[in-house]
N, C-alpha and C. Protein backbone atom coordinates (compact mmCIF):
# COMPACT_ATOMS: atom_id res chain seq x y z
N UNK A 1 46.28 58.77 4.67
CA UNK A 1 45.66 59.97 4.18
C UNK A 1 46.25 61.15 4.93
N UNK A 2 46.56 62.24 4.48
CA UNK A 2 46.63 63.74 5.03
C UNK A 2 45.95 64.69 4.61
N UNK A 3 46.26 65.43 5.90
CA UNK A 3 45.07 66.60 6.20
C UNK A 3 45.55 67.57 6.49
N UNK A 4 44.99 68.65 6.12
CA UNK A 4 46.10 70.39 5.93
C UNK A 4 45.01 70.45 7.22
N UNK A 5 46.02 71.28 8.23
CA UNK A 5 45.30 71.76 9.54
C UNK A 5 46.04 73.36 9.61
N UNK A 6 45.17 74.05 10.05
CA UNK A 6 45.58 75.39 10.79
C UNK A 6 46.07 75.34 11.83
N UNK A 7 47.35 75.80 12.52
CA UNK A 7 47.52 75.25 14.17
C UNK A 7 48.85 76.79 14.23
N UNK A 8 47.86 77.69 14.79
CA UNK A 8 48.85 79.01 15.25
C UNK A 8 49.20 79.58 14.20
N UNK A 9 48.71 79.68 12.38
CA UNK A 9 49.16 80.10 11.42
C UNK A 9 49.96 79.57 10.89
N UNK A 10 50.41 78.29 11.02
CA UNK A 10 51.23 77.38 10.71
C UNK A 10 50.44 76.45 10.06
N UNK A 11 50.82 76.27 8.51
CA UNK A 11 50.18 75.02 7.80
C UNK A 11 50.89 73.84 8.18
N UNK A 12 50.14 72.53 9.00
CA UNK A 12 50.43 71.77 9.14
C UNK A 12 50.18 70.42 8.41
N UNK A 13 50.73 69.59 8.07
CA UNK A 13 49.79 67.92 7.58
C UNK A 13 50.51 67.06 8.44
N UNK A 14 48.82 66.26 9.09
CA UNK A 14 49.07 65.30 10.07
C UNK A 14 48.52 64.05 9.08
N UNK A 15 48.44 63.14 9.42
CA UNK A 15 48.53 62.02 9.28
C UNK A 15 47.54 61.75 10.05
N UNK A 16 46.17 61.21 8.91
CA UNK A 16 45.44 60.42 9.69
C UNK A 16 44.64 59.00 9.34
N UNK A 17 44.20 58.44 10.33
CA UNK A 17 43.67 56.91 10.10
C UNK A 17 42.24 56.45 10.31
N UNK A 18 41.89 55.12 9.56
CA UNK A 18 40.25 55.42 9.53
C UNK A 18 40.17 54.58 10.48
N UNK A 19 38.99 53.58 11.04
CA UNK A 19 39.35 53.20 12.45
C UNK A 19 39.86 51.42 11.97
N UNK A 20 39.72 51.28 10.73
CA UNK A 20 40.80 49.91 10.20
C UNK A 20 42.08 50.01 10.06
N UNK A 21 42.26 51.28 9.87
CA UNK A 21 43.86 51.11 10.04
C UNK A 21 44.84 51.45 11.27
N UNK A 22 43.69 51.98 12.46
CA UNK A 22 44.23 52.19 13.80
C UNK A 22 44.10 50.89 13.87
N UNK A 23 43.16 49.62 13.89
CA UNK A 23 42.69 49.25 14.37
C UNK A 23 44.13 47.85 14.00
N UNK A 24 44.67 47.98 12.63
CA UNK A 24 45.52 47.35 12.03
C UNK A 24 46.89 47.29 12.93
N UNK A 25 47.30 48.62 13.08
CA UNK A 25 48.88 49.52 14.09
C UNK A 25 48.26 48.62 15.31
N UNK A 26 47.38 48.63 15.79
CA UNK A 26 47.27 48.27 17.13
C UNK A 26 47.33 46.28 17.35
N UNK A 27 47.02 46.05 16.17
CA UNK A 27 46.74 44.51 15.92
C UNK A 27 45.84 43.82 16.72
N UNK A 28 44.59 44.88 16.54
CA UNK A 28 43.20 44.04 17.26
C UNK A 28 41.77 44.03 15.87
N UNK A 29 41.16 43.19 16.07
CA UNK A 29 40.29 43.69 15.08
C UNK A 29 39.44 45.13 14.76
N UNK A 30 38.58 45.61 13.81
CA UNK A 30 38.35 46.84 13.83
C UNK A 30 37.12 46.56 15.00
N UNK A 31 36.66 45.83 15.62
CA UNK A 31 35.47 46.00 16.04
C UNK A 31 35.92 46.33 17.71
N UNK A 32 37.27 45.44 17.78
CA UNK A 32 37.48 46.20 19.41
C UNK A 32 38.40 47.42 19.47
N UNK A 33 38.87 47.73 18.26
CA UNK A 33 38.98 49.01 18.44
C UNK A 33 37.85 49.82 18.61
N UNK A 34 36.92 49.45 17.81
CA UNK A 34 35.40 51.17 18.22
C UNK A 34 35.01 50.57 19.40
N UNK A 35 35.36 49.06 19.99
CA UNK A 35 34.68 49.28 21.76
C UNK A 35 36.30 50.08 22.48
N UNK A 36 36.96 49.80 21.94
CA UNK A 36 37.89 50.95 23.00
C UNK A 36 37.90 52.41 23.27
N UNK A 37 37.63 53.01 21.78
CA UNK A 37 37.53 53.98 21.34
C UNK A 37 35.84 54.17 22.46
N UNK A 38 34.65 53.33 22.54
CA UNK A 38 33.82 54.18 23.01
C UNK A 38 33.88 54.02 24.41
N UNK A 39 35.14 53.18 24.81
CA UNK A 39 35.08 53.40 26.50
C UNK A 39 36.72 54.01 26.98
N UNK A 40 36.79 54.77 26.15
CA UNK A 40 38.05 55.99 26.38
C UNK A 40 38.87 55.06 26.05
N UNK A 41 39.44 54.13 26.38
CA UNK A 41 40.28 53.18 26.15
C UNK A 41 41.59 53.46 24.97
N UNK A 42 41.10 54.15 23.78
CA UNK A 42 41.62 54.71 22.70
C UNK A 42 40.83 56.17 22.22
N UNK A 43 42.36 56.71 21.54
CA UNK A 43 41.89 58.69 21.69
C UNK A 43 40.83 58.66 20.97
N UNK A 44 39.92 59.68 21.20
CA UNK A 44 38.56 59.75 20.11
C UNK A 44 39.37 60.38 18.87
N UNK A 45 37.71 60.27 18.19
CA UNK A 45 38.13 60.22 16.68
C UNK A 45 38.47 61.69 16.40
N UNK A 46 38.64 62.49 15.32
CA UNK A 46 38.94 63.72 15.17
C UNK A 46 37.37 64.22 14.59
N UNK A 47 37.36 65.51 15.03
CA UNK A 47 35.69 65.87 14.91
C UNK A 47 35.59 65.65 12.80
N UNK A 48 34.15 65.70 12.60
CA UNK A 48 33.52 65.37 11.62
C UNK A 48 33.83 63.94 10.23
N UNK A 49 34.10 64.21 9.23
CA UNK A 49 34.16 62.34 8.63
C UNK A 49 34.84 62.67 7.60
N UNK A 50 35.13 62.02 6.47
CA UNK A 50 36.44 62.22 5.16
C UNK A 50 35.25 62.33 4.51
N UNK A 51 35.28 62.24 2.98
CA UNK A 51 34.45 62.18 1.93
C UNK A 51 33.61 61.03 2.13
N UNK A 52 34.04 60.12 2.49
CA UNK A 52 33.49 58.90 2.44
C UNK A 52 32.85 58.20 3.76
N UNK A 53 32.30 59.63 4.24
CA UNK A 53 31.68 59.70 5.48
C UNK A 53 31.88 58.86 7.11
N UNK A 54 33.13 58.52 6.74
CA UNK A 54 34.39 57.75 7.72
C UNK A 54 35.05 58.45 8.77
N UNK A 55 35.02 58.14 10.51
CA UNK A 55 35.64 59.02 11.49
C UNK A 55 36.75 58.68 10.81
N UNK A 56 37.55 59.67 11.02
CA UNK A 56 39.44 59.64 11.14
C UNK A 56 39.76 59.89 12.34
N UNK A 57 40.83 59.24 12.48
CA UNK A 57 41.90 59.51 13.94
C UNK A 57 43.30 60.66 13.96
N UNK A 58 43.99 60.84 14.43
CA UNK A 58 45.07 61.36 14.41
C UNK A 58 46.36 60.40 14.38
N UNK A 59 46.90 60.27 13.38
CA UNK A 59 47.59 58.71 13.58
C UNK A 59 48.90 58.88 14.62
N UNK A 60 49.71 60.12 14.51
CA UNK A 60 50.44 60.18 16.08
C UNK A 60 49.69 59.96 16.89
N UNK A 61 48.58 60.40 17.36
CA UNK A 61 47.76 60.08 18.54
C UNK A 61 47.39 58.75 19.02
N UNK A 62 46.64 58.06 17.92
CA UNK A 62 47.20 56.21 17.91
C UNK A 62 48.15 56.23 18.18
N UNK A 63 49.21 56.38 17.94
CA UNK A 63 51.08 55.66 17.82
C UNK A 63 51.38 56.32 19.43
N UNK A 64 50.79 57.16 19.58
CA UNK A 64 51.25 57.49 21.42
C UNK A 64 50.21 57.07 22.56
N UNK A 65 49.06 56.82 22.10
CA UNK A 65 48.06 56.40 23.44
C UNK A 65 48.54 54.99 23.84
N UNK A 66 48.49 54.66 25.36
CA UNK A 66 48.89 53.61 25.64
C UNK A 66 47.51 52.49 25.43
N UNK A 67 48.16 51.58 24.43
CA UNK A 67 46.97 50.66 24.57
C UNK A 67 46.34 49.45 25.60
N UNK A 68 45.35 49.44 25.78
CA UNK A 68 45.07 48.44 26.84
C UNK A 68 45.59 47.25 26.13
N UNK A 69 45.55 45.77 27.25
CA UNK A 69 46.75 44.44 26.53
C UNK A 69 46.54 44.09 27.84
N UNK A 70 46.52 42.68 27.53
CA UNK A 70 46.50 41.66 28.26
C UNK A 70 47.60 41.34 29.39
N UNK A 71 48.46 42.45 29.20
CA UNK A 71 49.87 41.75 29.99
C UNK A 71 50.99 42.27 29.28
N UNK A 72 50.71 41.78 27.70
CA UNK A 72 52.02 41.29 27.01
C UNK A 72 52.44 43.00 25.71
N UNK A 73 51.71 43.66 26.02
CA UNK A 73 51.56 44.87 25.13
C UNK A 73 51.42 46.19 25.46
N UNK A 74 52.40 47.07 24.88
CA UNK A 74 52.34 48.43 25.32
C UNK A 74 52.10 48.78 26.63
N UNK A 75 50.73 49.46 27.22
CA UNK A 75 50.90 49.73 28.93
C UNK A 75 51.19 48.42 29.29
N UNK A 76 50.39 47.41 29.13
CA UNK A 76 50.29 45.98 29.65
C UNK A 76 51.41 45.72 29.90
N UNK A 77 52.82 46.03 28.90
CA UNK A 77 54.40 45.17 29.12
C UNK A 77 55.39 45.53 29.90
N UNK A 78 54.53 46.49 30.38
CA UNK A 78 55.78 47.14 31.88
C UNK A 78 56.10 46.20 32.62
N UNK A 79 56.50 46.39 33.41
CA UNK A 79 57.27 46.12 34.64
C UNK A 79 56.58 45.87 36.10
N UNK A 80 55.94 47.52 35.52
CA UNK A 80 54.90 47.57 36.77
C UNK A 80 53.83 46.88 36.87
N UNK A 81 53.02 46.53 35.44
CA UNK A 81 51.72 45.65 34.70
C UNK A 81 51.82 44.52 35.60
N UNK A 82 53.43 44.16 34.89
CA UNK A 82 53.29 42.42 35.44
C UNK A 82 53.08 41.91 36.87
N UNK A 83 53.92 42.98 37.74
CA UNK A 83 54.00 42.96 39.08
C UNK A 83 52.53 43.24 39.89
N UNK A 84 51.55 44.38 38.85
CA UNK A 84 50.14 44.19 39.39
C UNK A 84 49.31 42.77 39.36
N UNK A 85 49.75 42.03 38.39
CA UNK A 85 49.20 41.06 37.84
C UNK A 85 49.41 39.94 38.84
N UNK A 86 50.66 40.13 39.13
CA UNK A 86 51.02 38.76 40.36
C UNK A 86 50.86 39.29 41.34
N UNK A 87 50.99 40.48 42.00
CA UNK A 87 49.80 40.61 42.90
C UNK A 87 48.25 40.24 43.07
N UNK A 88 47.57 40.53 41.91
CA UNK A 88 46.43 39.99 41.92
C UNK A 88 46.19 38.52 42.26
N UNK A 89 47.38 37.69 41.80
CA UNK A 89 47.10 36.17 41.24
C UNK A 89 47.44 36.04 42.84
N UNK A 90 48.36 36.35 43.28
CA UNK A 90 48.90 36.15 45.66
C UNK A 90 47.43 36.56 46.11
N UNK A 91 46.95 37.73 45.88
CA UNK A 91 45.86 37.89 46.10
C UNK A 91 44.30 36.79 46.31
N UNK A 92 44.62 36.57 45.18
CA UNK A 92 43.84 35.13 44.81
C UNK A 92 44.11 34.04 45.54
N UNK A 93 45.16 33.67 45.75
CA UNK A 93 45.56 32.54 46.63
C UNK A 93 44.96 32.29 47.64
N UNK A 94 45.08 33.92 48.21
CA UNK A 94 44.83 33.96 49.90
C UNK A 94 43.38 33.20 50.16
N UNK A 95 43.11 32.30 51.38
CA UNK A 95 42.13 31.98 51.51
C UNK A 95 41.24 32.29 53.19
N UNK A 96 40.28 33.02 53.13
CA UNK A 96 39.19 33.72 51.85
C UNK A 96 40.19 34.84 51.39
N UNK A 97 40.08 35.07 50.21
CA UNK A 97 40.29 36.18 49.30
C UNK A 97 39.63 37.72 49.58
N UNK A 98 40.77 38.43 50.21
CA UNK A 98 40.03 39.57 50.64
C UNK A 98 39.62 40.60 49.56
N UNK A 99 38.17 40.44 49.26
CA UNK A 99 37.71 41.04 48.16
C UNK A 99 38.14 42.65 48.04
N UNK A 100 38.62 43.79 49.56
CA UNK A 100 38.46 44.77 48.86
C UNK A 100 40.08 45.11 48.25
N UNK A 101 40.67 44.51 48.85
CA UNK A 101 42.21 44.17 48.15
C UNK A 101 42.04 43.95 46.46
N UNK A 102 41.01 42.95 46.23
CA UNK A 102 40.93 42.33 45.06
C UNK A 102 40.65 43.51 44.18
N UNK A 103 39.73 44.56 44.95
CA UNK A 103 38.70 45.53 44.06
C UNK A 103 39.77 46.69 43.90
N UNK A 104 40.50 46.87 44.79
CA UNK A 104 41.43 47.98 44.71
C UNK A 104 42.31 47.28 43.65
N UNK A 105 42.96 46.36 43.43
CA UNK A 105 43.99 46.02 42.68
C UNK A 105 43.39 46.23 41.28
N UNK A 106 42.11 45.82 41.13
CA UNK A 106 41.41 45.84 39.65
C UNK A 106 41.38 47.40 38.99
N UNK A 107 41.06 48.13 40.34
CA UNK A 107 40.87 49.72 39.85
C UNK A 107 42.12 50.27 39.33
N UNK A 108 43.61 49.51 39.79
CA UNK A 108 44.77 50.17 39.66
C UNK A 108 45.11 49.03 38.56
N UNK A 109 44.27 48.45 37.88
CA UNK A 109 45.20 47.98 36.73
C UNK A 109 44.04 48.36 35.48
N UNK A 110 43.07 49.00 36.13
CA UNK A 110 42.45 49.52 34.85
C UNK A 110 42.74 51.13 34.62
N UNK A 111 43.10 51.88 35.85
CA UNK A 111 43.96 52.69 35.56
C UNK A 111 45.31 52.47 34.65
N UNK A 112 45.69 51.43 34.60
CA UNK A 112 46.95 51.34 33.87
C UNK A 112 46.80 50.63 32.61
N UNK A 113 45.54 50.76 32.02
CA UNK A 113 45.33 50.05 30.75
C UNK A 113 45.45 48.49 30.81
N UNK A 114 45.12 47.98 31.74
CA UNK A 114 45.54 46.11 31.55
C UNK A 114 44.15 45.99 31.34
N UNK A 115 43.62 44.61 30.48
CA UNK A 115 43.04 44.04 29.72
C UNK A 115 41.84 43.48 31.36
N UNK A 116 40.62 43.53 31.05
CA UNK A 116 39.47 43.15 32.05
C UNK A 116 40.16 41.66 32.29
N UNK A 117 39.98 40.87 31.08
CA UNK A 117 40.23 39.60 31.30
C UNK A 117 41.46 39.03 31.72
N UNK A 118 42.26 39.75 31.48
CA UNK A 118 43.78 38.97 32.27
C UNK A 118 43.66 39.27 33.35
N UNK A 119 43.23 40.39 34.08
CA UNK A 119 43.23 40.69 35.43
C UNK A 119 41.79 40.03 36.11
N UNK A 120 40.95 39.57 35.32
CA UNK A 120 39.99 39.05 36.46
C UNK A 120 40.52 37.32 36.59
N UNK A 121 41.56 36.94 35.25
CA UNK A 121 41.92 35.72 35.62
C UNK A 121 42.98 35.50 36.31
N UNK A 122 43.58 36.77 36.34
CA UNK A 122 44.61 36.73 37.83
C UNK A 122 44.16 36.82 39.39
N UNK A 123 42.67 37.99 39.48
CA UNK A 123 42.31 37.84 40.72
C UNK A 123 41.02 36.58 40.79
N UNK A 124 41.22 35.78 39.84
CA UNK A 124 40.50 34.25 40.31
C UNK A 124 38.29 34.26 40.17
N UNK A 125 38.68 35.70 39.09
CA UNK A 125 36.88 36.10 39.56
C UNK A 125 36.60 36.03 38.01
N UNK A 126 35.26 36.16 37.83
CA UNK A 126 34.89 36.35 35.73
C UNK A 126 35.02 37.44 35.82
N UNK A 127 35.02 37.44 34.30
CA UNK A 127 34.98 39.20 34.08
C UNK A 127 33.56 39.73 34.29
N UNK A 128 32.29 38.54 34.82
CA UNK A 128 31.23 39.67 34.81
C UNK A 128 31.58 40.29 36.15
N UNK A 129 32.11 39.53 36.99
CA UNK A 129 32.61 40.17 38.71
C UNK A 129 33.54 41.27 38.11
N UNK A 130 34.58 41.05 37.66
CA UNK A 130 35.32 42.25 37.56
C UNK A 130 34.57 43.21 37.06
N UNK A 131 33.68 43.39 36.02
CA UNK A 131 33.08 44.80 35.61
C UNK A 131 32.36 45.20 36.54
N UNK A 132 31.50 44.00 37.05
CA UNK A 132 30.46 44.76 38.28
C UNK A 132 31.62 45.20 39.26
N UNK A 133 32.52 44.88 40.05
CA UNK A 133 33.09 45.73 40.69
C UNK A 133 33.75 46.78 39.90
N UNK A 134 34.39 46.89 39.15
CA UNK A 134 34.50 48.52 38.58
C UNK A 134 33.60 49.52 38.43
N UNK A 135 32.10 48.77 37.95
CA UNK A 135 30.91 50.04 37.88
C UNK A 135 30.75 50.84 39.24
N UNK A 136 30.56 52.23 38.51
CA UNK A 136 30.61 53.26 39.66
C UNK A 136 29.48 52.65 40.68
């Protein structure tokens, strides 16, 4: 779908998506896209709804936010991702496991969009430990 926007007196048409077809580009179902979308994870929607009383997105804006991923996707497929990841997993090894190592590593891979669950199964904990240590 497109949408005539005002931007500096300049008629523009962007390109936009309903949250099934972000949800499609991204290749997750539509339902973890609206949990990404409501924990910043993915850009919010564009203010008000189409005719058919549906948020829209900005579909460049999808196609450039880095998506969270397990490892193997977008932020997740760096370089740097993987190398947090096997840190976590050395981390894990160590015995006892120095938890605030563990907690710092989690904060710097959810800064970097990696997936709760690959990183709490790299630092050896569930994901209910990993969220409770992320909550403020």
């Amino acid at each position: 779908m497109s949408e005539h926007h005002e931007h500096e007196g300049v008629d523009a048409i962007a390109e936009t998506w309903t949250s099934v077809e972000c949800a499609q580009h991204w290749g997750v179902k539509t339902t973890t896209w609206v949990g990404y979308v409501s924990r910043g994870q993915a850009p919010a929607p564009l203010p008000g709804t189409d005719e058919r009383r549906r948020k829209r997105w900005d579909a460049d804006e999808v196609r450039r936010f880095p998506r969270p991923g397990a490892g193997r996707s977008r932020a997740g497929a760096s370089d740097e991702a993987e190398a947090l990841l096997s840190r976590m997993r050395e981390t894990a090894a160590q015995d006892p496991s120095p938890r605030q190592e563990q907690k710092a590593l989690l904060a710097a891979g959810q800064e970097r969009g990696l997936e709760i669950s690959a990183m709490a199964r790299a630092l050896g904990v569930s994901r209910r430990t990993a969220h409770t240590w992320l909550a403020p």
